[in-house]
Protein backbone atom coordinates (compact mmCIF):
# COMPACT_ATOMS: atom_id res chain seq x y z
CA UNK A 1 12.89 184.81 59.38
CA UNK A 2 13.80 181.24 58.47
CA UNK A 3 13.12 180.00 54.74
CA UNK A 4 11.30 177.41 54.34
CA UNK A 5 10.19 175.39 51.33
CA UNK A 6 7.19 172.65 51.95
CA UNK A 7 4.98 171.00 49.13
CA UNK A 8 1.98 173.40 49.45
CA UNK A 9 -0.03 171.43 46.96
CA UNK A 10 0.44 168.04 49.13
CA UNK A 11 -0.36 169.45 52.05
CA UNK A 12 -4.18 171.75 50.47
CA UNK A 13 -4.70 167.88 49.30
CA UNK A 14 -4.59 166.59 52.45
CA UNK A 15 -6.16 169.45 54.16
CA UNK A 16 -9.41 168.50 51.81
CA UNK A 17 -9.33 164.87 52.57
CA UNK A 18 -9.06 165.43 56.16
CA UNK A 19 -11.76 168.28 56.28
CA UNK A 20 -14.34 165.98 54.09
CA UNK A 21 -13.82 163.61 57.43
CA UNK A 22 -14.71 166.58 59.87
CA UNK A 23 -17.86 166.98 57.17
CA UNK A 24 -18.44 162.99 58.04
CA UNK A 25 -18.20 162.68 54.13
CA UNK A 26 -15.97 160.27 52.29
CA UNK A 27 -12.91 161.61 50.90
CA UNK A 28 -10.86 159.89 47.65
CA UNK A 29 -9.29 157.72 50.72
CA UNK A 30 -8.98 157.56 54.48
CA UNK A 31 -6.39 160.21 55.69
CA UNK A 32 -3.35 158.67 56.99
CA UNK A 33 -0.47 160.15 58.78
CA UNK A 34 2.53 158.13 59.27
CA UNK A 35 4.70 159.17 62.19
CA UNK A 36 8.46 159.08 60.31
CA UNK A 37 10.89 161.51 62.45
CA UNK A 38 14.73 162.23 61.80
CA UNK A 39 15.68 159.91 64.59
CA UNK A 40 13.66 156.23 65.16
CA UNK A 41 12.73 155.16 68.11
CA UNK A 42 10.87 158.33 69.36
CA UNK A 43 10.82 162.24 68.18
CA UNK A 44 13.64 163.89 70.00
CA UNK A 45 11.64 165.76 72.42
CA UNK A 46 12.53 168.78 73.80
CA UNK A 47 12.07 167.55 77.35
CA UNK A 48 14.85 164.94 76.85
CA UNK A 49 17.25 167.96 75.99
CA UNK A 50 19.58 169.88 78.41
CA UNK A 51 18.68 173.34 78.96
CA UNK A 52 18.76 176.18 81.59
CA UNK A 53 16.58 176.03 83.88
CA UNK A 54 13.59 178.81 84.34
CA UNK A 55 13.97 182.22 85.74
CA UNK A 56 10.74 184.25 85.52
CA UNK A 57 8.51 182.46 88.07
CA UNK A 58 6.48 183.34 90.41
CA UNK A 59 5.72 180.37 91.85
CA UNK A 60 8.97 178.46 90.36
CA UNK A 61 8.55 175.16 88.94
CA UNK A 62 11.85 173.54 90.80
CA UNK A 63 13.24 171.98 87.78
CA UNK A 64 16.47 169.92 88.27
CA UNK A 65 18.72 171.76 85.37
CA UNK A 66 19.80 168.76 83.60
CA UNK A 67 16.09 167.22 83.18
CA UNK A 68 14.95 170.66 81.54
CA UNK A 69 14.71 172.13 78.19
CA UNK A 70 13.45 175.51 77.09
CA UNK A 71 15.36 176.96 74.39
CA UNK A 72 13.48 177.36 71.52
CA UNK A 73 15.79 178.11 68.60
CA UNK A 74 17.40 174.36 70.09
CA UNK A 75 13.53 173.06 69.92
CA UNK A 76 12.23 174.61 66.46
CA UNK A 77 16.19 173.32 64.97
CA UNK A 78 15.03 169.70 66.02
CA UNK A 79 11.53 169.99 64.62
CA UNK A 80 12.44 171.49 61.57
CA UNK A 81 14.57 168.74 60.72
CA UNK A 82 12.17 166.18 61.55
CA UNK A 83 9.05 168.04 59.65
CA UNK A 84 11.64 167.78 56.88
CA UNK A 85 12.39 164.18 57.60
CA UNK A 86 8.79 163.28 57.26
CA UNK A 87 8.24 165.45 54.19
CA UNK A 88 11.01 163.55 52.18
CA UNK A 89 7.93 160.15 52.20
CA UNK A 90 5.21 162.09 50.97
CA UNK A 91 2.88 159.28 51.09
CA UNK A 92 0.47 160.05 53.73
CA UNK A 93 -1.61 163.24 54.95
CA UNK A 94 0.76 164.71 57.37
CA UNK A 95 -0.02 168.37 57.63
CA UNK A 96 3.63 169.61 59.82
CA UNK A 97 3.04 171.70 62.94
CA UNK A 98 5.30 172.85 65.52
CA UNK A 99 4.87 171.51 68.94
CA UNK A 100 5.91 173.34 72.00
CA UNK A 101 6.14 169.91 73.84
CA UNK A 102 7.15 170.31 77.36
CA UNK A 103 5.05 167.53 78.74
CA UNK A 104 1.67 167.26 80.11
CA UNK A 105 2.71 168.58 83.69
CA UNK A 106 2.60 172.68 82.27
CA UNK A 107 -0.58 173.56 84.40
CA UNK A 108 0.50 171.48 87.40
CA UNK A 109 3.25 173.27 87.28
CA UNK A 110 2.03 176.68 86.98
CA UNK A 111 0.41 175.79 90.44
CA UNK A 112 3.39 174.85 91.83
CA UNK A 113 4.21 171.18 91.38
CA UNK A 114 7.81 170.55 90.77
CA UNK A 115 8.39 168.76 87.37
CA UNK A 116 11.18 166.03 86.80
CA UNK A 117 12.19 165.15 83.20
CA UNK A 118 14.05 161.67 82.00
CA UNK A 119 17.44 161.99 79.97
CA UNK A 120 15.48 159.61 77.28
CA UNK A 121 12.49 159.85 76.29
CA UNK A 122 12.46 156.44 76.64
CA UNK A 123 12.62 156.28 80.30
CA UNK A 124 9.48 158.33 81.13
CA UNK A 125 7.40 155.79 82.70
CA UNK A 126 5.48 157.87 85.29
CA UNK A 127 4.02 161.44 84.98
CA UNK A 128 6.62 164.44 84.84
CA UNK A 129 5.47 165.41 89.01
CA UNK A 130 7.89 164.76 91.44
CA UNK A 131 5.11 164.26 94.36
CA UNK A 132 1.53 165.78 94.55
CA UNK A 133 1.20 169.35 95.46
CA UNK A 134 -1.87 168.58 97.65
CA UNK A 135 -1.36 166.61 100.21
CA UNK A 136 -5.22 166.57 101.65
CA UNK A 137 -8.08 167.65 100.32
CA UNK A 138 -8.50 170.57 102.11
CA UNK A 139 -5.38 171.92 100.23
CA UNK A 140 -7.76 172.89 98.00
CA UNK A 141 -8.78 175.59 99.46
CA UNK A 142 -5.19 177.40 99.43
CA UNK A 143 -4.35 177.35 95.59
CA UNK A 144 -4.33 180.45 93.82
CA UNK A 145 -5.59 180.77 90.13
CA UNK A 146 -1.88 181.01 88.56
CA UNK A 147 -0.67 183.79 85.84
CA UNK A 148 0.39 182.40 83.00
CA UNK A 149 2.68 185.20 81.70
CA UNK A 150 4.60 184.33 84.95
CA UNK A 151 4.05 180.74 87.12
CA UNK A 152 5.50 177.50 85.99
CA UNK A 153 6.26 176.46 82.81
CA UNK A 154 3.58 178.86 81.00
CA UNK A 155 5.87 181.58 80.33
CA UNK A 156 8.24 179.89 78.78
CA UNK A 157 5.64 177.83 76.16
CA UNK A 158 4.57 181.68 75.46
CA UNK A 159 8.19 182.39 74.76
CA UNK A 160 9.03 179.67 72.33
CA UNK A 161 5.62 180.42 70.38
CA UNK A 162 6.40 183.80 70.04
CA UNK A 163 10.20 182.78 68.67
CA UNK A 164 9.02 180.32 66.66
CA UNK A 165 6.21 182.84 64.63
CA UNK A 166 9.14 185.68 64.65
CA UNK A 167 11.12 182.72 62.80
CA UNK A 168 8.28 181.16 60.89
CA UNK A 169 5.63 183.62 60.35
CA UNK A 170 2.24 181.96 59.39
CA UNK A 171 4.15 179.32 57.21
CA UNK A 172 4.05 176.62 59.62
CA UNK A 173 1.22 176.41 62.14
CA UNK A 174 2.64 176.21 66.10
CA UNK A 175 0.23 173.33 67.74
CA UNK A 176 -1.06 174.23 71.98
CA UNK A 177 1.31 172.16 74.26
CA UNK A 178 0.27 169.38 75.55
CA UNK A 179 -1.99 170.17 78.92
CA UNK A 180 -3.75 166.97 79.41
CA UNK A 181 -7.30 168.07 80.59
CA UNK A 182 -8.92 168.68 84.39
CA UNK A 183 -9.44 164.95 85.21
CA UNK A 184 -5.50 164.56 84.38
CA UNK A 185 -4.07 167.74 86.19
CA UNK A 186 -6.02 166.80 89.02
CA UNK A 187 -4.35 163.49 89.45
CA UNK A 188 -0.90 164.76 89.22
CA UNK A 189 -2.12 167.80 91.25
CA UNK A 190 -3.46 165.22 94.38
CA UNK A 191 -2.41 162.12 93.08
CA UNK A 192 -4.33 159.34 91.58
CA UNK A 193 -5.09 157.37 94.82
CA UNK A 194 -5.59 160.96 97.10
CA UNK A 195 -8.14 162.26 94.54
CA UNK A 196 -10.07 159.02 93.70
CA UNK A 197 -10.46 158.66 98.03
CA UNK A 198 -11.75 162.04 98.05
CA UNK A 199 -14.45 161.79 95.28
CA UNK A 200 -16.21 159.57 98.43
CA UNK A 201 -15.21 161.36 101.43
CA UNK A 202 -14.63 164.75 100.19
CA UNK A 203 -16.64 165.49 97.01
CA UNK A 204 -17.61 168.79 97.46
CA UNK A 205 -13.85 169.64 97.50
CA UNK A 206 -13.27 167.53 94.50
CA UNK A 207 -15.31 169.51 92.58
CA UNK A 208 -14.03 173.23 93.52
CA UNK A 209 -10.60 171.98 92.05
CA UNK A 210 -12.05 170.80 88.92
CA UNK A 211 -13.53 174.00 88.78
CA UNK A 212 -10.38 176.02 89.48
CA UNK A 213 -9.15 173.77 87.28
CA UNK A 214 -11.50 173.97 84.44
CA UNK A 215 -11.15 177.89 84.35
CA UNK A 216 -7.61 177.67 84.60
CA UNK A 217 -7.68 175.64 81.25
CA UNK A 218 -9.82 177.90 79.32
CA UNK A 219 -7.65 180.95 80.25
CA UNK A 220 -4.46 178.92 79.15
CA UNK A 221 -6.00 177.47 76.21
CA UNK A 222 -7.13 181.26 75.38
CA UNK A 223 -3.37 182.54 75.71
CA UNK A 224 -2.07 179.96 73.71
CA UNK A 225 -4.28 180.64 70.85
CA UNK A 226 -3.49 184.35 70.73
CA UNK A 227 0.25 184.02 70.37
CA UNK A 228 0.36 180.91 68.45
CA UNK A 229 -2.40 182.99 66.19
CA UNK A 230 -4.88 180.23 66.27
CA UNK A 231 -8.49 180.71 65.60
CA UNK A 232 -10.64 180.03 68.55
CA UNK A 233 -13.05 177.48 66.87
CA UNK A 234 -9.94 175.53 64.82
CA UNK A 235 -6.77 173.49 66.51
CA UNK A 236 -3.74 172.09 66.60
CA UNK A 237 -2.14 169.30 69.16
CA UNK A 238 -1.08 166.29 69.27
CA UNK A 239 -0.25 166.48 65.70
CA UNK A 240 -4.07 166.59 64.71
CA UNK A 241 -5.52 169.06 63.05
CA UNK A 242 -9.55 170.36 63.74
CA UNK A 243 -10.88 172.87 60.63
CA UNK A 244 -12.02 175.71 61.51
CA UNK A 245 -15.61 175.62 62.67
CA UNK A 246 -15.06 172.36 64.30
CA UNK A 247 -13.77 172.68 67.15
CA UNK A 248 -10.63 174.37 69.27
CA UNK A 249 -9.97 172.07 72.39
CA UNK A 250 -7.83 169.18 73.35
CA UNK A 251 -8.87 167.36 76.15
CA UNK A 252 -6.38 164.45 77.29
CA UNK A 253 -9.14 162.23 79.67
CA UNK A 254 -6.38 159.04 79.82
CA UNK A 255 -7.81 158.72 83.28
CA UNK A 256 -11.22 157.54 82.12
CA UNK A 257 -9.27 154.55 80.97
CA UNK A 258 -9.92 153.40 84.53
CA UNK A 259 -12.17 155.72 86.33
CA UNK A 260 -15.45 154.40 87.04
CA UNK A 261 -18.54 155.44 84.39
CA UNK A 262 -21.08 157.02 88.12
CA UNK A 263 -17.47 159.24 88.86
CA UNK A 264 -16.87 160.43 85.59
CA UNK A 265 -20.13 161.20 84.97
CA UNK A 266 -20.07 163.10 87.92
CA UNK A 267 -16.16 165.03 88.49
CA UNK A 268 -15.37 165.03 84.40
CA UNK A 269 -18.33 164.88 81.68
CA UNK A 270 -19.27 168.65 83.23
CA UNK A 271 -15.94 170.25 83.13
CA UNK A 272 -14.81 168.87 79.56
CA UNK A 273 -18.14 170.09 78.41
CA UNK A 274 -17.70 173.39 79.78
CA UNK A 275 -14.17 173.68 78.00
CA UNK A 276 -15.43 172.33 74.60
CA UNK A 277 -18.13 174.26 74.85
CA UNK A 278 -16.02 177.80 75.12
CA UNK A 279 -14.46 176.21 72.25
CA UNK A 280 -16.99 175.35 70.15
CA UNK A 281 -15.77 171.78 70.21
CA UNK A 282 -13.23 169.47 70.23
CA UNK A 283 -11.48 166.61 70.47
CA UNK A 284 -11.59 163.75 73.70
CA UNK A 285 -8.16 161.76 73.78
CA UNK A 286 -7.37 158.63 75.61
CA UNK A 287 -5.09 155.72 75.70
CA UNK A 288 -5.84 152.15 75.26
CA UNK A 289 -9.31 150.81 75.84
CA UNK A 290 -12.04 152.97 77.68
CA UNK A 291 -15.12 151.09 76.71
CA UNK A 292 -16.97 151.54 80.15
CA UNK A 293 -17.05 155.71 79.82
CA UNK A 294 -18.46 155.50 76.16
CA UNK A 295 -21.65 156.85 77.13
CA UNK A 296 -20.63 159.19 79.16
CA UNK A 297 -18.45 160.77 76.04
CA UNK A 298 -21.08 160.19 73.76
CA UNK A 299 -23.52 162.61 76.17
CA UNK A 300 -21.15 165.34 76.03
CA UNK A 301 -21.93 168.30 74.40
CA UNK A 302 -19.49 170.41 72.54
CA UNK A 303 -17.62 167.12 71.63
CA UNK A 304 -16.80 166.61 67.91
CA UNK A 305 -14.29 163.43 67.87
CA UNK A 306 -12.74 161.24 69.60
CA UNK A 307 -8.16 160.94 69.73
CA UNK A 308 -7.38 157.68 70.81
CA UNK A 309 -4.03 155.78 71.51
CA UNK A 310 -5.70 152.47 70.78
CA UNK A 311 -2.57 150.02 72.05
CA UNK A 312 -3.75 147.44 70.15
CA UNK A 313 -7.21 147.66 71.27
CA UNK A 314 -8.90 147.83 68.07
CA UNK A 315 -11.58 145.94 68.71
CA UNK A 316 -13.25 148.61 71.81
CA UNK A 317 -12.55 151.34 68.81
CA UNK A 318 -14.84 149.71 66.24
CA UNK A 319 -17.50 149.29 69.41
CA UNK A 320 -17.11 152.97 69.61
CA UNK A 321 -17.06 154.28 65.71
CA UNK A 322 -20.14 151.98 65.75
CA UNK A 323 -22.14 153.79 68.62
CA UNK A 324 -21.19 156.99 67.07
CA UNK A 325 -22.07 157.91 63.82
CA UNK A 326 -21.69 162.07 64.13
CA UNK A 327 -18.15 162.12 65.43
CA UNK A 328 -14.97 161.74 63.92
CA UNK A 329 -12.39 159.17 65.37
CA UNK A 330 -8.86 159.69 65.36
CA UNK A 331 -7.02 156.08 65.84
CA UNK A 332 -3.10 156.39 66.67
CA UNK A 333 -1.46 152.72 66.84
CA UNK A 334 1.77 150.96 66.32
CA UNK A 335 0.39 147.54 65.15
CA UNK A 336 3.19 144.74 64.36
CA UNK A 337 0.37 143.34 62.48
CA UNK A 338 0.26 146.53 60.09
CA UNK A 339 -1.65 144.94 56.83
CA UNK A 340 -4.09 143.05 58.89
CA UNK A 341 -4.58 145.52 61.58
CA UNK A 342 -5.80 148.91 59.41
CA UNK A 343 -7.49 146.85 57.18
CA UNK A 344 -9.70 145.07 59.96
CA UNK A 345 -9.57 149.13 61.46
CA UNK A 346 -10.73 150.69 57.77
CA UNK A 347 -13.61 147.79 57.06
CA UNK A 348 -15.27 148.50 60.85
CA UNK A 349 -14.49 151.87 61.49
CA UNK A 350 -13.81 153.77 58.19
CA UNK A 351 -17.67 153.15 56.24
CA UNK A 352 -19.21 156.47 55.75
CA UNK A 353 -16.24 158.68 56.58
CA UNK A 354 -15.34 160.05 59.93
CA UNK A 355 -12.08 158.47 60.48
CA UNK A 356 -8.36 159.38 61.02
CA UNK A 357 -5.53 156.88 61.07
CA UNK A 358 -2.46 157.05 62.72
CA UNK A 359 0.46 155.17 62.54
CA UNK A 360 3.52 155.13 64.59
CA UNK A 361 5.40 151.86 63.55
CA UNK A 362 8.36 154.20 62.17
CA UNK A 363 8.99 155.76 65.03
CA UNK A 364 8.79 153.01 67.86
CA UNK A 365 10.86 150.25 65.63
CA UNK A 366 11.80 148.34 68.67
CA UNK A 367 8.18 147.20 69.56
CA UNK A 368 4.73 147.23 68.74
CA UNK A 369 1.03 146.82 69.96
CA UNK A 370 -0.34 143.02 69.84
CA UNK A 371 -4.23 143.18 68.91
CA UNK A 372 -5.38 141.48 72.05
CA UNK A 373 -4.00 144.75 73.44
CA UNK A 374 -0.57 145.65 75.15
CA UNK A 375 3.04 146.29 73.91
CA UNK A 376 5.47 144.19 72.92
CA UNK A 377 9.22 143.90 71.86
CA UNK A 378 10.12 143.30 68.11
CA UNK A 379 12.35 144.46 65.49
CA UNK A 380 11.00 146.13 62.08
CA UNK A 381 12.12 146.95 59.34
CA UNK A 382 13.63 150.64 58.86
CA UNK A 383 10.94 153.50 58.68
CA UNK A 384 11.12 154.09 54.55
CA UNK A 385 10.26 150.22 54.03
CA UNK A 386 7.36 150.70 57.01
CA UNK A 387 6.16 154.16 55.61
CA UNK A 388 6.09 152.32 51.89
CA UNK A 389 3.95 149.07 53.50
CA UNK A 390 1.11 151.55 55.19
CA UNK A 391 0.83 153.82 51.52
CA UNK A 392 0.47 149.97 49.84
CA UNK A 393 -1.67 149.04 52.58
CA UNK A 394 -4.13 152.29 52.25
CA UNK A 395 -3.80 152.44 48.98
CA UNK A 396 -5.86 148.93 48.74
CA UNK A 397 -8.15 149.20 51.40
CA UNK A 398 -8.32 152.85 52.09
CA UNK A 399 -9.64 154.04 48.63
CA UNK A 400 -13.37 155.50 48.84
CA UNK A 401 -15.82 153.18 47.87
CA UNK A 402 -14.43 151.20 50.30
CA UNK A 403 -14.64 147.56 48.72
C-alpha cells in the first residue's frame, strides 16, 4: 500500500463548507475548487496514454493499441502527482479523488461500439465512437444487455478501482468513470442525426433503447459503487463531490444543450428520473447554455443539483440559480475575465447558499471562455499567479454575508 500524506484538516474544512451548500445554507464562503494539475494545458488523461490493448471481452471493444490506455499503476502514478500538484496551492476546496477516466464512450462500448482515442488530449474534438453501432432503428431490437465483469471497457474500469483501493485503501476516494447518461449513449450508440429522425418515425423503438439503456446504467453505476466502496446515496465524478444522503448519480445530459424541450420531455426527463431516483438523487450536467430544457430539469424528481460547463454563458446560469431555489448549482468555467466574471457569478447566483464554483483557467492557459459565450485563444499567466487571483478574488466577494 502506497503512503500517502494529505492535509486532513484542509480537506474536513472544505468538506463542511461544501456540505452546508448541499444543506442550501451559507457556509464562511462559497466553495471554490481551482483546477491546478502537474502539467497546464489539460490533466494528462489516461486516454491520451499508450497502453495494451484489452483482452477479456466478450464483445471486444476494437481499440487501435496506440489510442488506448488501461494500466492502472501508469494511471494512479499520473494522478497522484497531480492531486499532489494541486495540494501544494491550498487555497481553494479541492477535496482529491481518483478518476478512472477512460472517456464517456465505456457503456457504448460494452455494447459493442468500437472506441478511438486522440494522442492529445487536445485533439479530441468528436466523441470517442468510431461510427454508430446501430445503423437503423430496428437494430434495437438485437442488443443484448452487456456484462460488465466482461464486455467493453467495464472490466477494465473494475480492474483499475480495485488496484487503486489495494494501493490506497480508503485514504483517497476513487470517483465512477465518466458514463455520460442515456440521452448521451444513445447518440453515440445511433448517432445524433439517426436517433433524433427516429424520435418521429420510430418512437416506440426510441424508447426500448433508453430503457435498455437506463437499466444498463443503474447496474453499472451499482458495480462501480461496490468496488470503488461508495455509498449508494453519496458520489464522486467529475471531480464533485455529493454528501451522503444527497444523492449518488451523475447524469451527463450535454445533449439537452440542443434537443428540443416536447423530446426531452418525452425520451430523457423519465429515464434520468428513474436513475436518480434508484439513487436517491443526483446531479444533471451539461455544457454551455441549455436554457430551453430548464423546466423540464426543474420537474424531475430525484434531482438535487445541477453540474454545468457554463462556456462563458453565465448569464443562462443566473436565469437558472434564480428559478431554482432547492437545488445546488455546480458552475465549472474558464473565464479570461476571472475578477469580473465570479463576482457577477457570486452576486446572482451565490445569495442564500447553494452554489459551487469551478475554475479551470490553470489548466487551459492557452484560452478561455468570452462572457457572450464561446472559447477563445489567449495567453495567461502561469497557474500559481491564476490560482493566487481566484483565492483574492473569493476572498472579497465570496465571504458569507455576501456584501
Amino acid at each position: 500500500m502506497i503512503n500517502i500524506k494529505l492535509p486532513f484538516s484542509r480537506i474536513e474544512k472544505s468538506r463542511e463548507r461544501v456540505e452546508a451548500v448541499w444543506d442550501l445554507e451559507e457556509p464562511d464562503r462559497v466553495p471554490l475548487t481551482c483546477a491546478i494539475w502537474a502539467e497546464a494545458e489539460a490533466p494528462p488523461r489516461p486516454d491520451c496514454l499508450t497502453f495494451a490493448s484489452p483482452r477479456v471481452c466478450r464483445k471486444p471493444a476494437m481499440l487501435p493499441i496506440k489510442y488506448f490506455t488501461s494500466n492502472p499503476k501508469d494511471m494512479l502514478r499520473s494522478q497522484l502527482r497531480n492531486i499532489g500538484a494541486h495540494l501544494k496551492f491550498p487555497y481553494d476546496d479541492y477535496i482529491p479523488a481518483l478518476d478512472p477516466a477512460f472517456g464517456v464512450g465505456v457503456v457504448p462500448s460494452a455494447f459493442g461500439c468500437q472506441i478511438l482515442y486522440p494522442d492529445s488530449f487536445r485533439d479530441l474534438k468528436r466523441d470517442p465512437i468510431v461510427e454508430p453501432i446501430l445503423k437503423k432503428a430496428v437494430d434495437v431490437e438485437n442488443l443484448e444487455r452487456p456484462d460488465p465483469y466482461t464486455d467493453g471497457l467495464m472490466p477494465r474500469v473494475l480492474q483499475t478501482m480495485d488496484y487503486w483501493r489495494q494501493q490506497v485503501g480508503d485514504k483517497i476516494p476513487i470517483s465512477l468513470t465518466d458514463s455520460e447518461e442515456v440521452l448521451g449513449a444513445a447518440l453515440m450508440m445511433r448517432g445524433t442525426t439517426g436517433l433524433l429522425l427516429d424520435m418521429y418515425r420510430e418512437p416506440e423503438l426510441v424508447h426500448k433503447l433508453m430503457g435498455l439503456l437506463t437499466e444498463m446504467l443503474i447496474e453499472w453505476f451499482l458495480v462501480q459503487k461496490d468496488h470503488a466502496g461508495q455509498e449508494v446515496d453519496e458520489g464522486y465524478c467529475w471531480g464533485t463531490w455529493i454528501p451522503k444522503g444527497k444523492g449518488g448519480a451523475f447524469m451527463g445530459d450535454d445533449g439537452a444543450a440542443y434537443l428540443s424541450p416536447h423530446l426531452y420531455k418525452e425520451f430523457v426527463a423519465p429515464y434520468d428520473s428513474r436513475v436518480l431516483g434508484r439513487f436517491k438523487g443526483g446531479l444533471i450536467h451539461w455544457c454551455g447554455d441549455a436554457t430551453h430544457n430548464y423546466e423540464n430539469f426543474l420537474r424531475i424528481p430525484y434531482c438535487t443539483g445541477f453540474h454545468v460547463d457554463a462556456m462563458g454563458h453565465l448569464d443562462p446560469l443566473i436565469k437558472l440559480k434564480n428559478l431554482s431555489d432547492g437545488h445546488v448549482v455546480s458552475c465549472g468555467d474558464s473565464p479570461l475575465d476571472i475578477e469580473n466574471y465570479w463576482k457577477d457569478a457570486i452576486r446572482h447566483c451565490a445569495v442564500h447558499g447553494g452554489f459551487i464554483a469551478r475554475d479551470f483557467s490553470a489548466s487551459f492557459t492557452r484560452f478561455g471562455t468570452a462572457r457572450e459565450g464561446g472559447y477563445t485563444g489567449t495567453v495567461r499567466e502561469d497557474q500559481l499567479e491564476i490560482a493566487q487571483c481566484l483565492a483574492k478574488v473569493f476572498n472579497k466577494y465570496g465571504k458569507y454575508p455576501l456584501k
